[in-house]
N, C-alpha and C. Protein backbone atom coordinates (compact mmCIF):
# COMPACT_ATOMS: atom_id res chain seq x y z
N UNK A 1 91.62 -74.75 -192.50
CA UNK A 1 90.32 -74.13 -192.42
C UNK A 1 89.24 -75.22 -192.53
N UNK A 2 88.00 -75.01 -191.58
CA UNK A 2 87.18 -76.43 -191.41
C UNK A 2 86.08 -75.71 -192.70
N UNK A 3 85.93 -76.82 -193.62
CA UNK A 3 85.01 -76.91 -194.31
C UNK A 3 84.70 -77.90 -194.74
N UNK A 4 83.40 -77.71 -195.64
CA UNK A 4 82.92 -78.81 -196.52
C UNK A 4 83.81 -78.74 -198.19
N UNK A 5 83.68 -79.72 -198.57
CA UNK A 5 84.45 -80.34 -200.06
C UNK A 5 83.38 -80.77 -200.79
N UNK A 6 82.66 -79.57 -201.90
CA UNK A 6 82.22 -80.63 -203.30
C UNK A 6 82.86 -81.13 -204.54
N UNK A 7 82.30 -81.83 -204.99
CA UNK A 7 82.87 -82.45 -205.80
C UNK A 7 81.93 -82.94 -207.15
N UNK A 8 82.70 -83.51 -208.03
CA UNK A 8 81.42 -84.51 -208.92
C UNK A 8 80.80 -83.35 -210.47
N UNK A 9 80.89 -81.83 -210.17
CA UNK A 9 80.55 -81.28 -211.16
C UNK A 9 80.89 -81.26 -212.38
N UNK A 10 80.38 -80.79 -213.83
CA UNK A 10 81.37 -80.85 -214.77
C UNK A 10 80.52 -80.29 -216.20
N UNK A 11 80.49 -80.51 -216.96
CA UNK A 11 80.03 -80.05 -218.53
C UNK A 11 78.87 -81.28 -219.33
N UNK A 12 77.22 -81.07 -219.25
CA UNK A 12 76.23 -81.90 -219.54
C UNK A 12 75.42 -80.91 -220.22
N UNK A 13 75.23 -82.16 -221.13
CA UNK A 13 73.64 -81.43 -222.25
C UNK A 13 72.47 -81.18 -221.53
N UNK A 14 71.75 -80.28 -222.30
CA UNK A 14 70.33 -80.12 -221.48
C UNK A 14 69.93 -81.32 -221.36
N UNK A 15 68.92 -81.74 -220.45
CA UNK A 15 68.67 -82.82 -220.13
C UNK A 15 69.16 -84.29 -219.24
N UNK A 16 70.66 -83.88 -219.13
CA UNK A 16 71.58 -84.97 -218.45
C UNK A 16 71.68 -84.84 -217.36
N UNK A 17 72.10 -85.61 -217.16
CA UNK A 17 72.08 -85.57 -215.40
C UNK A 17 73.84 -85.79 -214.42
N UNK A 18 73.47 -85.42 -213.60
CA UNK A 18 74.86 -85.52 -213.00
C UNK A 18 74.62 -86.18 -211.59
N UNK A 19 75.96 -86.30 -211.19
CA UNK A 19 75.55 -86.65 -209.14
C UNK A 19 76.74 -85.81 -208.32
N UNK A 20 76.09 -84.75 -207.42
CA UNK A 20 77.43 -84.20 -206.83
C UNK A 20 77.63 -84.57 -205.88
N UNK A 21 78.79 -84.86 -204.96
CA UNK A 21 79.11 -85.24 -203.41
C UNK A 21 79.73 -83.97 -202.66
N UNK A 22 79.15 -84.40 -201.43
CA UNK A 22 79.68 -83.12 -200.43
C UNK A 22 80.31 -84.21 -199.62
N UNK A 23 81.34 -83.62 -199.18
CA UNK A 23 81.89 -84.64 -198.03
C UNK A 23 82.84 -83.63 -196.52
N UNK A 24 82.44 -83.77 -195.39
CA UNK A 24 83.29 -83.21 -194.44
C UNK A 24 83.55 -84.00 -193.08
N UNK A 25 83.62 -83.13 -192.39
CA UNK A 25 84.18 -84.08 -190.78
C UNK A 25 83.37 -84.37 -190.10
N UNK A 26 83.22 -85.00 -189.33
CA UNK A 26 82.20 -85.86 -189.07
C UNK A 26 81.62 -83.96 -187.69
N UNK A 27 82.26 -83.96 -187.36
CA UNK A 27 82.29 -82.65 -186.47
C UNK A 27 81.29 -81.47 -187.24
N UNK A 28 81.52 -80.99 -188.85
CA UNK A 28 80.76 -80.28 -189.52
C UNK A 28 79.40 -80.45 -189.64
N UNK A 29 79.40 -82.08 -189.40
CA UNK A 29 78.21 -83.13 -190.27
C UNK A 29 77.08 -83.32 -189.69
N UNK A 30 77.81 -84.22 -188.43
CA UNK A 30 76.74 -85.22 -187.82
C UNK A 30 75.56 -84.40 -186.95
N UNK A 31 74.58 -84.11 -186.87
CA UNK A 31 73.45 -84.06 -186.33
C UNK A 31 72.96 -83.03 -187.05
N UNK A 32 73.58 -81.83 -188.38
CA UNK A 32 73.15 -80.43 -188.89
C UNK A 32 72.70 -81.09 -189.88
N UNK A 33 71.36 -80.06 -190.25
CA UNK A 33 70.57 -79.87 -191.35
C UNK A 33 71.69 -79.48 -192.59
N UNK A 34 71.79 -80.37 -193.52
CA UNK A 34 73.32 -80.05 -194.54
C UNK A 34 71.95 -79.27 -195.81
N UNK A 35 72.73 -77.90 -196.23
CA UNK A 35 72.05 -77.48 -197.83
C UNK A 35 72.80 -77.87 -198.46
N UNK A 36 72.55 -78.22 -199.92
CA UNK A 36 73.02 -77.79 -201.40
C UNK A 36 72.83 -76.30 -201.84
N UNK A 37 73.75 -75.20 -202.07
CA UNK A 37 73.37 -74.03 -202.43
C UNK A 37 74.02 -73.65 -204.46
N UNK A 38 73.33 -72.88 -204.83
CA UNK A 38 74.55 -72.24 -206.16
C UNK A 38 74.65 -71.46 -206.33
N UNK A 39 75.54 -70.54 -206.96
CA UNK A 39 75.58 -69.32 -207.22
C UNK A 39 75.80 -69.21 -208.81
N UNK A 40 75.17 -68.80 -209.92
CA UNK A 40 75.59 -68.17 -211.10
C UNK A 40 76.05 -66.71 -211.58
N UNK A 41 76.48 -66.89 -212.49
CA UNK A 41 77.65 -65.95 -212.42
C UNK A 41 76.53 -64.26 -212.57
N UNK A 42 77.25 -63.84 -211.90
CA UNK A 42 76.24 -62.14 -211.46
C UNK A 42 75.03 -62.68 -210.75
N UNK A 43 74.85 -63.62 -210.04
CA UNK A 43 73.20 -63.72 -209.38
C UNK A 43 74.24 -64.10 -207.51
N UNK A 44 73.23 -64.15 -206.62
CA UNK A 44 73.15 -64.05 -205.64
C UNK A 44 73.42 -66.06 -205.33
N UNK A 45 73.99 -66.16 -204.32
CA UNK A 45 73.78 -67.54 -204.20
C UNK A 45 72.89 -68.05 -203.30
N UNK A 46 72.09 -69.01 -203.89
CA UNK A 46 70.53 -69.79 -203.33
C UNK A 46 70.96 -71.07 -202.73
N UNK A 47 69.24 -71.42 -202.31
CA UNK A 47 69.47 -72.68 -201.30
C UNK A 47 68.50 -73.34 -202.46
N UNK A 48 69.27 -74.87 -202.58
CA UNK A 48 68.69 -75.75 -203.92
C UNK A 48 68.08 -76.39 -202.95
N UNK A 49 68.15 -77.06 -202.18
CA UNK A 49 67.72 -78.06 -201.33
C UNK A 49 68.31 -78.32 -199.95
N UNK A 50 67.54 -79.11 -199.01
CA UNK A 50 68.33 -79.28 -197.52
C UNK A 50 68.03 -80.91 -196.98
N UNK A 51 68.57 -81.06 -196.36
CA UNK A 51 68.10 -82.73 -196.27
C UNK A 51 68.56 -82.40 -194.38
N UNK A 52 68.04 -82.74 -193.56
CA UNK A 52 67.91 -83.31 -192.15
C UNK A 52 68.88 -84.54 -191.63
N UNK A 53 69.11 -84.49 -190.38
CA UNK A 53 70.09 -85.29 -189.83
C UNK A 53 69.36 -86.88 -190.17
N UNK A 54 67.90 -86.83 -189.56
CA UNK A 54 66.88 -87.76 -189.80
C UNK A 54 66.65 -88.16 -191.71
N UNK A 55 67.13 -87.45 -192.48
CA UNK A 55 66.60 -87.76 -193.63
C UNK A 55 65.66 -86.93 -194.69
N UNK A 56 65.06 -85.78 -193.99
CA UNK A 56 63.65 -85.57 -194.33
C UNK A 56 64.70 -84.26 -195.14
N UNK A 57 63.79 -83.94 -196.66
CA UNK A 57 64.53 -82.81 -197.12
C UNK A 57 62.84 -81.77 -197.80
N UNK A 58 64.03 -81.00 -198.67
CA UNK A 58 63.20 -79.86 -199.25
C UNK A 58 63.79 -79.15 -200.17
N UNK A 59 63.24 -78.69 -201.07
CA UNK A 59 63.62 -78.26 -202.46
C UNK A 59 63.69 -76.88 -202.31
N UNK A 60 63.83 -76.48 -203.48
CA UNK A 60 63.54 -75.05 -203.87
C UNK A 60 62.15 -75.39 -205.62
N UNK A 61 61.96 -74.75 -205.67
CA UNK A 61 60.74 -74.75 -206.74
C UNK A 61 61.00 -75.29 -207.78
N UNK A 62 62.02 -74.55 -208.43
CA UNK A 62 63.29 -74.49 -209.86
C UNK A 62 63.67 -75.43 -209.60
N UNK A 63 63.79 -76.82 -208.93
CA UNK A 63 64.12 -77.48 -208.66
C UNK A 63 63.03 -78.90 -208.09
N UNK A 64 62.68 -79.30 -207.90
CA UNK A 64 61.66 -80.06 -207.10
C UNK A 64 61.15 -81.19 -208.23
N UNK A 65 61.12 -82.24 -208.14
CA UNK A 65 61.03 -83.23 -209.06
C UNK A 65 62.00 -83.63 -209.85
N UNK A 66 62.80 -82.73 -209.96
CA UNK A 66 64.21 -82.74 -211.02
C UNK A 66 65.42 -83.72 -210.06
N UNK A 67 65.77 -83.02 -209.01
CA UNK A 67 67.12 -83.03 -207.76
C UNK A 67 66.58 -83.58 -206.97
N UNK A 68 67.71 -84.57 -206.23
CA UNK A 68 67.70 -85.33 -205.34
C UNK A 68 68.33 -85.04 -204.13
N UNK A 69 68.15 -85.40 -202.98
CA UNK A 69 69.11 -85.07 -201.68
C UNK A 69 69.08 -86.61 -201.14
N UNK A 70 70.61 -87.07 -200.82
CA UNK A 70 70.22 -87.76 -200.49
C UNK A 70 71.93 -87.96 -199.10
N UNK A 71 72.00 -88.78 -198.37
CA UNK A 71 72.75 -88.69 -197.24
C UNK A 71 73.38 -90.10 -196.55
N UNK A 72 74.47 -89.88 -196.41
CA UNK A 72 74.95 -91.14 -195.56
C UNK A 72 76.08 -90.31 -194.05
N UNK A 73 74.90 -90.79 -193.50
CA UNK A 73 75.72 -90.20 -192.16
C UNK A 73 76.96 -90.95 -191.39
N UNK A 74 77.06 -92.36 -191.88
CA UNK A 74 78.17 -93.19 -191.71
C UNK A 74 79.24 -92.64 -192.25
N UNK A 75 79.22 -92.29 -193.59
CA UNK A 75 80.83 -91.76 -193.78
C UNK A 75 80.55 -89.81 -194.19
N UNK A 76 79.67 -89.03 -193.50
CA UNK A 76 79.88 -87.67 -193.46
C UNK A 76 79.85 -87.36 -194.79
N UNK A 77 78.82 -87.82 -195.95
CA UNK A 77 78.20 -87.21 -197.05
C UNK A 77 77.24 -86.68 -197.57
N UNK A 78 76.93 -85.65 -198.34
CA UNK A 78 75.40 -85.53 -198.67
C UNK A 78 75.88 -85.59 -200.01
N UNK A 79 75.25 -85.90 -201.15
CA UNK A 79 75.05 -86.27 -202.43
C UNK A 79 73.70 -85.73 -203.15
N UNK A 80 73.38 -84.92 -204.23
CA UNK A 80 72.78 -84.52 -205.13
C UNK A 80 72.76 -85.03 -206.15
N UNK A 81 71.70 -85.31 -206.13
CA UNK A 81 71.48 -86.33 -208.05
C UNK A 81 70.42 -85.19 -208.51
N UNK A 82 71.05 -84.73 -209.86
CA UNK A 82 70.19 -83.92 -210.85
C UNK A 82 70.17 -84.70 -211.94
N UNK A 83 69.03 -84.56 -212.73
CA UNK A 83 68.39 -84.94 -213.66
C UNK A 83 67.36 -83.91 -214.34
N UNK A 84 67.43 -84.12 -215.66
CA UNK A 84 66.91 -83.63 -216.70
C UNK A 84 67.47 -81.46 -216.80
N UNK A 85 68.43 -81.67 -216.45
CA UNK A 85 69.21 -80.92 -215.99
C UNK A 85 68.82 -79.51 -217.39
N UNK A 86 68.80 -78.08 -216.86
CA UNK A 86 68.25 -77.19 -217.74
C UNK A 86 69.84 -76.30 -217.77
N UNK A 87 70.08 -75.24 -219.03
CA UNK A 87 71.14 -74.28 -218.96
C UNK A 87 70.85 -73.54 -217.64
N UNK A 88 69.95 -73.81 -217.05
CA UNK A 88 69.68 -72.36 -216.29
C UNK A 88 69.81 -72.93 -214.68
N UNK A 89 70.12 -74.35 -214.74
CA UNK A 89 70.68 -74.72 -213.89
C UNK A 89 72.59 -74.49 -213.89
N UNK A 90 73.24 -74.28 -214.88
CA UNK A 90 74.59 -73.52 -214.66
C UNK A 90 74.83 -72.33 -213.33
N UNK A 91 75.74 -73.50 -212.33
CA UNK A 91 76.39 -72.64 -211.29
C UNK A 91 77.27 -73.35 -210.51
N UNK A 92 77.62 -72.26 -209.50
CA UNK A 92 78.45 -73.05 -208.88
C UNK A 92 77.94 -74.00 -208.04
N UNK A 93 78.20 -75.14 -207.79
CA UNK A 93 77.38 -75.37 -206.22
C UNK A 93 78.16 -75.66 -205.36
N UNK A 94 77.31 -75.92 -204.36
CA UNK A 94 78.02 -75.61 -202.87
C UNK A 94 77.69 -76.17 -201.35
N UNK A 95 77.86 -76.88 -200.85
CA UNK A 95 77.09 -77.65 -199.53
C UNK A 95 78.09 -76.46 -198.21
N UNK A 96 76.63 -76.73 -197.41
CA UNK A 96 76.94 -75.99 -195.88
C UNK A 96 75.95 -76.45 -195.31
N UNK A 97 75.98 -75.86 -193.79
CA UNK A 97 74.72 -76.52 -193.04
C UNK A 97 73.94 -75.65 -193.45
N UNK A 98 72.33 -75.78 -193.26
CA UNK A 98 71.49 -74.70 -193.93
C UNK A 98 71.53 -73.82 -192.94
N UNK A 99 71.17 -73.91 -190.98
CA UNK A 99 71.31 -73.04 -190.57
C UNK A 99 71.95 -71.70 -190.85
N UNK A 100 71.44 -70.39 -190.52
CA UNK A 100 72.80 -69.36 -191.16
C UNK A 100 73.62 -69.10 -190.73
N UNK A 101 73.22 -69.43 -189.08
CA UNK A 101 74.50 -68.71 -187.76
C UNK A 101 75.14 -70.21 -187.78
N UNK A 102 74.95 -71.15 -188.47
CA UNK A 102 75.81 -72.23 -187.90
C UNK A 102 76.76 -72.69 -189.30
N UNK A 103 76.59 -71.72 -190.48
CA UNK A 103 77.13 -72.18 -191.07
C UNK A 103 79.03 -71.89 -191.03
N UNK A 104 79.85 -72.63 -191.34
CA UNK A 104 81.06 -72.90 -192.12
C UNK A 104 81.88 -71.43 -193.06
N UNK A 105 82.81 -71.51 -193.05
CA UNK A 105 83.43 -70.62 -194.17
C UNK A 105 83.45 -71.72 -195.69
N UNK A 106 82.58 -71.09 -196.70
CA UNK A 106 82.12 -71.96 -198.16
C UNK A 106 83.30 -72.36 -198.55
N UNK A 107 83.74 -73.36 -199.21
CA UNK A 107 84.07 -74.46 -199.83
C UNK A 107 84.28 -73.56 -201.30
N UNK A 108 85.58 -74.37 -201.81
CA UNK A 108 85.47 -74.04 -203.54
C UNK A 108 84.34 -73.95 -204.35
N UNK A 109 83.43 -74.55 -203.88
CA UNK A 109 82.51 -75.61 -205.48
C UNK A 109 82.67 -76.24 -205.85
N UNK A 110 81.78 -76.43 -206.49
CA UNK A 110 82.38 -77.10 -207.97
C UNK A 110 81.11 -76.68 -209.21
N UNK A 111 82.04 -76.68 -210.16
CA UNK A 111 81.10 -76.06 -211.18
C UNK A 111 80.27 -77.16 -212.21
N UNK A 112 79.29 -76.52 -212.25
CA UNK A 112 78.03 -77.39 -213.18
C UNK A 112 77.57 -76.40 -214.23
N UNK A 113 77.84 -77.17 -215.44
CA UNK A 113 77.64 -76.42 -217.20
C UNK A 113 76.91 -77.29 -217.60
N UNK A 114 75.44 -76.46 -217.80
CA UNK A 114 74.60 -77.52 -218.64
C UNK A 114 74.22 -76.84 -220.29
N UNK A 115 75.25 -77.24 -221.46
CA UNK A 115 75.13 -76.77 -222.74
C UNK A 115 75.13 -77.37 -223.27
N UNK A 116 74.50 -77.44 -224.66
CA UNK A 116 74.47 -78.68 -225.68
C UNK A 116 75.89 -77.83 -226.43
C-alpha cells in the first residue's frame, strides 16, 4: 500500500521540543504540496501546517511561531520541528499531500505526548 511513513514522535515536557520526519516515494512526493496533520484522541484530525514543492509553507494558528516545516526534496522528506511544545499539542501526527482529492491512504503516525 503506497504511503507516507512518520516517524520521530515520543513523550516531552511542556515546553520541549521534538523533530518529526515524514518520508515517502519519490512518486508520492515530488512536485505535491506535503501537510503535517493530527488527530487527538475524540477530536477530528487537522491540518498543522503545509510546505510547497517550491518551499513556501503555512501554519495553522495553534501553531504558528512554535512549528516548523521544513523539506528536502532530494531524498523525499518533510520534517517538523516543534518547540515550546504545549499538552494540548498531544496527538497523533500525520503527513499527506494537503490537496484532498490527491491525497494517499494515511500512514500509522506517530504519536506525540507532551506531559510533565
Amino acid at each position: 500500500q503506497v504511503q507516507f511513513v512518520e516517524s520521530g514522535g515520543g513523550l516531552v515536557q511542556p515546553g520541549g521540543s521534538l523533530r518529526l520526519s515524514c518520508a515517502a516515494s519519490g512518486r508520492l512526493f515530488r512536485g505535491y504540496t506535503v501537510g503535517w496533520y493530527r488527530q487527538a484522541p475524540g477530536k477530528q484530525r487537522e491540518l498543522v501546517g503545509s510546505i510547497t514543492n517550491g518551499g513556501s509553507t503555512e501554519y495553522a494558528g495553534s501553531v504558528k511561531g512554535r512549528f516548523t516545516i521544513s523539506r528536502d526534496n532530494a531524498n523525499n522528506t518533510v520534517d517538523l520541528q516543534m518547540n515550546s511544545l504545549k499538552p494540548e499539542d498531544t496527538a497523533v501526527y500525520y503527513c499527506n499531500r494537503r490537496t484532498l482529492t490527491l491525497q494517499v491512504s494515511w500512514g500509522q503516525g506517530t504519536q506525540v505526548t507532551v506531559s510533565s
